[in-house]
C-alpha atoms as a PDB file:
ATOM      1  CA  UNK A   1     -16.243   4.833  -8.559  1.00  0.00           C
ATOM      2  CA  UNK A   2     -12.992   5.632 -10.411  1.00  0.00           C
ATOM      3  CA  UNK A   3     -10.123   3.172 -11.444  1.00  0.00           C
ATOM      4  CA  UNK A   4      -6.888   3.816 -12.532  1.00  0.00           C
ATOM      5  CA  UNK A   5      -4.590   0.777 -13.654  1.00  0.00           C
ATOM      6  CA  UNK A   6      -1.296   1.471 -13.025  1.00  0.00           C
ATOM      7  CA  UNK A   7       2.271  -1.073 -14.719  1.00  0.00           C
ATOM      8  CA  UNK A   8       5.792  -1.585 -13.667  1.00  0.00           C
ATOM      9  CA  UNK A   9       8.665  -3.083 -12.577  1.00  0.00           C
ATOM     10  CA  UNK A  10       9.005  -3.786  -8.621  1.00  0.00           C
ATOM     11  CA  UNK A  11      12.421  -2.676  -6.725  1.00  0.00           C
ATOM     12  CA  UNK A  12      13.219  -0.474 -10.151  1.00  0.00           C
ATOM     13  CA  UNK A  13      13.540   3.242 -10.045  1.00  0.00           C
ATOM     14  CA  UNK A  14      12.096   4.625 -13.260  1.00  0.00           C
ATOM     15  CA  UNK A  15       8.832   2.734 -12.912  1.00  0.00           C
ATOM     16  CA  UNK A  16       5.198   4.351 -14.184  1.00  0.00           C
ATOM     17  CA  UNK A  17       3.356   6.175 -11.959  1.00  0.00           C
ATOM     18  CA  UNK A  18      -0.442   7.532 -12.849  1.00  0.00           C
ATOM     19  CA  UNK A  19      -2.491   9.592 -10.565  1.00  0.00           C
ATOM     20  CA  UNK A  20      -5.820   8.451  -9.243  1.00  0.00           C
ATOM     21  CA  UNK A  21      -8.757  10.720  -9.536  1.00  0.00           C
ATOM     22  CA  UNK A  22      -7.894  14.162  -8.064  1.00  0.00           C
ATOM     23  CA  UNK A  23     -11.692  14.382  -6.695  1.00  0.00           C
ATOM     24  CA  UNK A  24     -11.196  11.770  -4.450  1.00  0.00           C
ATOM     25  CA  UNK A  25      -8.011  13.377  -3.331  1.00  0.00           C
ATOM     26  CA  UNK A  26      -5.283  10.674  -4.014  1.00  0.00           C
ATOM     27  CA  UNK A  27      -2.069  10.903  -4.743  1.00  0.00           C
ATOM     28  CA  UNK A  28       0.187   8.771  -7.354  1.00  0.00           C
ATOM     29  CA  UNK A  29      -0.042   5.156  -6.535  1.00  0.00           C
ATOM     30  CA  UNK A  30       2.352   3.402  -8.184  1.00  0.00           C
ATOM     31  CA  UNK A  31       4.223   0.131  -9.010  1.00  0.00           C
ATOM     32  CA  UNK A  32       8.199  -0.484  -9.263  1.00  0.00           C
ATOM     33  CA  UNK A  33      10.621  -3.681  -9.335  1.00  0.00           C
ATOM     34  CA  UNK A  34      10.840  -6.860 -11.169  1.00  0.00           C
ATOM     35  CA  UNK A  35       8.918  -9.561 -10.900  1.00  0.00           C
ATOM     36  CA  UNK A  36       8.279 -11.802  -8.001  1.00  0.00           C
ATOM     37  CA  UNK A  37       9.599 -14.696 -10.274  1.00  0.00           C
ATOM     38  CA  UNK A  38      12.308 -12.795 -11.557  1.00  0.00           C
ATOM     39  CA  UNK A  39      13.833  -9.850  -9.239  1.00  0.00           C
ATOM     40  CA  UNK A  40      15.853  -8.689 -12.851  1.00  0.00           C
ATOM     41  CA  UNK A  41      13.300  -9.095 -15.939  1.00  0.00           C
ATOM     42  CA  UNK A  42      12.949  -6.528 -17.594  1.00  0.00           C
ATOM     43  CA  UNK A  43       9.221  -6.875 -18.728  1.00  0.00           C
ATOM     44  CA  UNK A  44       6.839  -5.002 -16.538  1.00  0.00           C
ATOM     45  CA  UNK A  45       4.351  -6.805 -14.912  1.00  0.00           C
ATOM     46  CA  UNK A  46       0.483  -5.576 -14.492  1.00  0.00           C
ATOM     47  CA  UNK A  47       0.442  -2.896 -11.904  1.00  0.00           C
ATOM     48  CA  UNK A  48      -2.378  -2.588  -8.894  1.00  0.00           C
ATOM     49  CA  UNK A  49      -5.919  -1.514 -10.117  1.00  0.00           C
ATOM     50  CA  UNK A  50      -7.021   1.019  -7.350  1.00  0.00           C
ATOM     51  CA  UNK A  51     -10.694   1.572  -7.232  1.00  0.00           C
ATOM     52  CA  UNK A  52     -12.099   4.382  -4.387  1.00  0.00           C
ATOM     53  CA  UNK A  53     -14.697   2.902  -2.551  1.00  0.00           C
ATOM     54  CA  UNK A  54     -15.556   5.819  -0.447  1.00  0.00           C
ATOM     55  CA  UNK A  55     -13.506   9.420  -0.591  1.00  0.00           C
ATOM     56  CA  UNK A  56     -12.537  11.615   1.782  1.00  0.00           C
ATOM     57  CA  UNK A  57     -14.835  10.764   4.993  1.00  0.00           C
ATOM     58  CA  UNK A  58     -14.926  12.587   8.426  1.00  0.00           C
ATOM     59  CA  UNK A  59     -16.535  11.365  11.972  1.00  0.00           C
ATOM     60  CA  UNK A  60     -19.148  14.595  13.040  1.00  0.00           C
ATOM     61  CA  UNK A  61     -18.445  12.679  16.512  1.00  0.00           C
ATOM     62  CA  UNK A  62     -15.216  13.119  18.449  1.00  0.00           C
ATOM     63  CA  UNK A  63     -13.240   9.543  17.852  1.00  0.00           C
ATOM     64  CA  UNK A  64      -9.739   8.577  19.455  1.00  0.00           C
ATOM     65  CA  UNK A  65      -8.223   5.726  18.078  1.00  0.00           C
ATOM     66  CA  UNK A  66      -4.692   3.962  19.028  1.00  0.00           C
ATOM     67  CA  UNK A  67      -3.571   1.211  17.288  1.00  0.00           C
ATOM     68  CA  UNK A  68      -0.538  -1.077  18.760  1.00  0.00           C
ATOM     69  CA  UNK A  69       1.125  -3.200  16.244  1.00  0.00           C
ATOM     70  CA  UNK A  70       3.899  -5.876  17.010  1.00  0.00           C
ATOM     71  CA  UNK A  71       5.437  -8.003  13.688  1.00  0.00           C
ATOM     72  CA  UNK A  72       7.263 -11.345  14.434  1.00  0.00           C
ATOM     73  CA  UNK A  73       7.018 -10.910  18.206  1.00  0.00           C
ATOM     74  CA  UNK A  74       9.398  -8.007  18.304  1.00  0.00           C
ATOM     75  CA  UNK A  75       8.547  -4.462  20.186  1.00  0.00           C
ATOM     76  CA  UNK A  76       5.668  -3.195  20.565  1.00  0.00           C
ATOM     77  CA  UNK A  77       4.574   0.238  18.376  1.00  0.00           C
ATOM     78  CA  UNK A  78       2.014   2.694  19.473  1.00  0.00           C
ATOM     79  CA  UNK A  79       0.104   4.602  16.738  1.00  0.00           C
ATOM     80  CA  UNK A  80      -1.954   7.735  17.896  1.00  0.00           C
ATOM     81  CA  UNK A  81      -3.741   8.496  15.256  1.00  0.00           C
ATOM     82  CA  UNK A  82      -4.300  12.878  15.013  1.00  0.00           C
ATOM     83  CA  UNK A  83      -7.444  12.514  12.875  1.00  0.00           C
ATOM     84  CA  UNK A  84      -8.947   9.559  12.484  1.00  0.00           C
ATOM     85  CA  UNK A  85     -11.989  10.765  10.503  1.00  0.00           C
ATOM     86  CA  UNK A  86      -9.721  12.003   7.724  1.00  0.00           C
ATOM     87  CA  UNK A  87      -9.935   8.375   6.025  1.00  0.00           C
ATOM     88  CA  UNK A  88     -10.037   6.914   2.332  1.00  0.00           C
ATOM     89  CA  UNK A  89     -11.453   3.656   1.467  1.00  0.00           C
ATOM     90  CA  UNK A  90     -10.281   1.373  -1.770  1.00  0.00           C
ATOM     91  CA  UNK A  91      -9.976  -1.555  -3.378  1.00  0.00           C
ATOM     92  CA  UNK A  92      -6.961  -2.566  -4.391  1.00  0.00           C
ATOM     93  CA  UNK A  93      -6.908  -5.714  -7.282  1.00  0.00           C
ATOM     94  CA  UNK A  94      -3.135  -6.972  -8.229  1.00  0.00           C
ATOM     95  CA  UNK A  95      -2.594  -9.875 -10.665  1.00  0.00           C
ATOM     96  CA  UNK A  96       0.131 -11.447 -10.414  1.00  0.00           C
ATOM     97  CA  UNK A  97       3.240 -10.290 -10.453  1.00  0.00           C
ATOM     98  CA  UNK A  98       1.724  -6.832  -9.926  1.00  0.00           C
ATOM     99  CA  UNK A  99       4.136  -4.544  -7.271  1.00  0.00           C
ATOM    100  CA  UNK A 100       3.355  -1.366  -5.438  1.00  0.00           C
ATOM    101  CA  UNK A 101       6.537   0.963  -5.821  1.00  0.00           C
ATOM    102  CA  UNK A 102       8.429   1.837  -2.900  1.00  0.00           C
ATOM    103  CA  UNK A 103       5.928   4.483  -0.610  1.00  0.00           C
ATOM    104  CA  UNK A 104       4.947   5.841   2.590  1.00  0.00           C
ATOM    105  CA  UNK A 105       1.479   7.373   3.918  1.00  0.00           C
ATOM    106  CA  UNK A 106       0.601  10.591   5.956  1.00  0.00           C
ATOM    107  CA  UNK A 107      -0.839   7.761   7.793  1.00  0.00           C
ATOM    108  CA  UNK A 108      -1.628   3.855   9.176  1.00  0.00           C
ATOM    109  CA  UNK A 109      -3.289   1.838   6.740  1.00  0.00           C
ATOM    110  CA  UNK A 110      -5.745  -0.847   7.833  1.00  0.00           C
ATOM    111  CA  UNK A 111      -5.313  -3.737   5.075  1.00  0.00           C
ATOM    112  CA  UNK A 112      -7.620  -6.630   4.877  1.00  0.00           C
ATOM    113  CA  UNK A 113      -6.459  -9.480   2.110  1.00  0.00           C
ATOM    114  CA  UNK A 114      -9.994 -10.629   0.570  1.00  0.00           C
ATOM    115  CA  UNK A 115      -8.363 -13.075  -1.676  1.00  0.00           C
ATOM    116  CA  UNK A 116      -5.012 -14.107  -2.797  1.00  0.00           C
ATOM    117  CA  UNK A 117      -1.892 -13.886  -0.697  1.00  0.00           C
ATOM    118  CA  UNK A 118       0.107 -10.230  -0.483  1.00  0.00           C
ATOM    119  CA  UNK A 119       4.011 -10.223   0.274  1.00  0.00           C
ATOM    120  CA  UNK A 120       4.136  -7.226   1.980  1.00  0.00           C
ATOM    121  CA  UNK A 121       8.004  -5.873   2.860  1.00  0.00           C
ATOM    122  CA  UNK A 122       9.297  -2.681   4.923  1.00  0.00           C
ATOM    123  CA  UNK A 123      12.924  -0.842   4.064  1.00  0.00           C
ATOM    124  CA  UNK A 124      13.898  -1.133   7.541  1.00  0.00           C
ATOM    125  CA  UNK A 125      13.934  -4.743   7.879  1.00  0.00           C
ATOM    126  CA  UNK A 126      13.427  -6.355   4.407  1.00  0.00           C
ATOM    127  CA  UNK A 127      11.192  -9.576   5.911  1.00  0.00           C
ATOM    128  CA  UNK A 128       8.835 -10.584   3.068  1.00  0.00           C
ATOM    129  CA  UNK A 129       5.590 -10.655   4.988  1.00  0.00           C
ATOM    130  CA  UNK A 130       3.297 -13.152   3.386  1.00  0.00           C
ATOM    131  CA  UNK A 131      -0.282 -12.186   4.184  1.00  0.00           C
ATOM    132  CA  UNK A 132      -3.589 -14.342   2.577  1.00  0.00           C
ATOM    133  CA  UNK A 133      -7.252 -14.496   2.477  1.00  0.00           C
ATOM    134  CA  UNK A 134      -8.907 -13.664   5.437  1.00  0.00           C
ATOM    135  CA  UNK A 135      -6.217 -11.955   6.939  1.00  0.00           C
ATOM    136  CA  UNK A 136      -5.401  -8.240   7.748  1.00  0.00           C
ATOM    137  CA  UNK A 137      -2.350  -6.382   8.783  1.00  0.00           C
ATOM    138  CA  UNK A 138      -1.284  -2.818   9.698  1.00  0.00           C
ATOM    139  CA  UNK A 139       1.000  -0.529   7.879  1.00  0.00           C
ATOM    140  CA  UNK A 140       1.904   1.848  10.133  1.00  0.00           C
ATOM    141  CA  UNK A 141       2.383   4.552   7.341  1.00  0.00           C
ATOM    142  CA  UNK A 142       5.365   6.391   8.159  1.00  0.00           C
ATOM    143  CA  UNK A 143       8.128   3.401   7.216  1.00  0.00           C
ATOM    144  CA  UNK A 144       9.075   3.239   3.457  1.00  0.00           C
ATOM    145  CA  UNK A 145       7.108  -0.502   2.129  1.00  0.00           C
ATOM    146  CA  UNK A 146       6.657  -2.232  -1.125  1.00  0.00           C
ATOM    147  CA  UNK A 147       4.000  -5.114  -1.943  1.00  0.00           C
ATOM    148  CA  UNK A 148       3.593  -7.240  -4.575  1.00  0.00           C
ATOM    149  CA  UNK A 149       1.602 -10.367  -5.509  1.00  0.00           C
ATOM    150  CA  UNK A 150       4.047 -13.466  -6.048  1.00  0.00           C
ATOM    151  CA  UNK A 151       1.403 -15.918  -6.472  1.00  0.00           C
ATOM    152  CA  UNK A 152      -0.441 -16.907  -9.119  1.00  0.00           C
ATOM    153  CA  UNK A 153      -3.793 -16.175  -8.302  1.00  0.00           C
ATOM    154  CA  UNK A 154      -5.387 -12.525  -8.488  1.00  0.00           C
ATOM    155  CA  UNK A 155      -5.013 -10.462  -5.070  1.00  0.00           C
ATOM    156  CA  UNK A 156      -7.772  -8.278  -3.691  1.00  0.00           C
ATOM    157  CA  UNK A 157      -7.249  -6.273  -0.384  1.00  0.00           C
ATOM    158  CA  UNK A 158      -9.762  -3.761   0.961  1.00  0.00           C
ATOM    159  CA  UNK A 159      -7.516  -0.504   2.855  1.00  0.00           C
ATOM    160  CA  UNK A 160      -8.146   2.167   4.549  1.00  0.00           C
ATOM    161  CA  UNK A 161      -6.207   5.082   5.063  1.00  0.00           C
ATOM    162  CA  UNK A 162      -6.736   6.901   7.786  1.00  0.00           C
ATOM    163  CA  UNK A 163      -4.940  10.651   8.619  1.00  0.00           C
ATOM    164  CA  UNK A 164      -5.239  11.759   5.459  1.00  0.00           C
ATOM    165  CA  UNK A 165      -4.622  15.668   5.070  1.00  0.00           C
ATOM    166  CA  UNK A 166      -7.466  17.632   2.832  1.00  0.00           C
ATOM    167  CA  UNK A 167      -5.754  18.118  -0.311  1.00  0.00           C
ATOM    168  CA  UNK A 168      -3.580  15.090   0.030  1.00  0.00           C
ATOM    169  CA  UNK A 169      -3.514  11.668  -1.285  1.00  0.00           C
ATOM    170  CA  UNK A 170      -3.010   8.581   0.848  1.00  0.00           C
ATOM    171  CA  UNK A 171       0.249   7.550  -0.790  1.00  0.00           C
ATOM    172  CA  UNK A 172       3.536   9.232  -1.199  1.00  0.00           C
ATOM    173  CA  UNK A 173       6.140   7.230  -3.741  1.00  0.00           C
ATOM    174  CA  UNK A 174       9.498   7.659  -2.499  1.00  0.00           C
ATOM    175  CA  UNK A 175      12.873   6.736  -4.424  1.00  0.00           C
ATOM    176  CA  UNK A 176      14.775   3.944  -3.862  1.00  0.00           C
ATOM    177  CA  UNK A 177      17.602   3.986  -2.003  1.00  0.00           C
ATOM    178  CA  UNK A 178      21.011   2.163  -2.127  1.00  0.00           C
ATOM    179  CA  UNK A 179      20.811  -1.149   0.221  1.00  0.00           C
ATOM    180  CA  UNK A 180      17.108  -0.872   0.297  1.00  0.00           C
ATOM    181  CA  UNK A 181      16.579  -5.198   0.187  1.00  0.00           C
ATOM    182  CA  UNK A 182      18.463  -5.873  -2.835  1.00  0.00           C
END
């Protein structure tokens, strides 16, 4: 198993970024913005700790999967996924105040909270979803989405990324853009 540990600043720009193990095929996962107590400190909080449970993984069988997703009762999306079997699993450990830096995925991302609660919040409608133990959600992959652990308890969420290209990692930072949830 590899782990990379990974510090910054949510909602901030110039954040760290550090690349997970190339052999498992990931991409830079990394952490931006201020604290959850404090949207403008200027200390940076500890970042997520990403550990790959299982790389790259294909089905030999032929597998459809559709996933429909509906947040706070509004419309309904449909998610085809192309390739299902291209998948990563990992673990994901934040302490708190630890952020995820504003990203996308090639892909939906199956999230299951094992402990702690995750705020969980999407550029297009800036809702801070609060998501805790036992719970799961789906990220459908293709909106920009930051996360970050406002509690102060250690978070630990179990994700798999499914549609991931060979060659690719499952995360894709993205800059942050004017009137993205100030």
């Amino acid at each position: 198993m590899q782990t990379t540990t990974q510090t910054g600043r949510r909602r901030t720009a110039g954040a760290a970024t550090l690349a997970l193990a190339a052999s498992a095929g990931l991409a830079a996962l990394g952490t931006s913005g201020a604290s959850a107590d404090d949207p403008g400190a200027s200390a940076p909080a500890m970042g997520p700790e990403v550990t790959v449970l299982a790389g790259r993984a294909d089905f030999p069988d032929d597998i459809e999967v559709k996933i429909k997703r509906s947040l706070d009762g509004g419309p309904t999306e449909v998610l085809n996924l192309k390739d299902p079997g291209d998948i990563i699993v990992a673990r994901v450990d934040l302490a708190p105040g630890a952020a995820f830096q504003w990203h996308t995925h090639p892909g939906p991302v199956v999230v299951s909270v094992a402990q702690g609660q995750l705020t969980y919040q999407q550029s297009t409608d800036c809702v801070e979803r609060l998501y805790g133990t036992s719970e799961a959600f789906v990220d459908p992959g293709n909106i920009v989405h930051t996360a970050w652990n406002g509690g102060d308890t250690d978070v630990v969420l179990y994700a798999t990324f499914y549609d991931v290209p060979a060659g690719e990692g499952p995360t894709r930072n993205e800059p942050v853009q004017d009137g993205w949830c100030d």
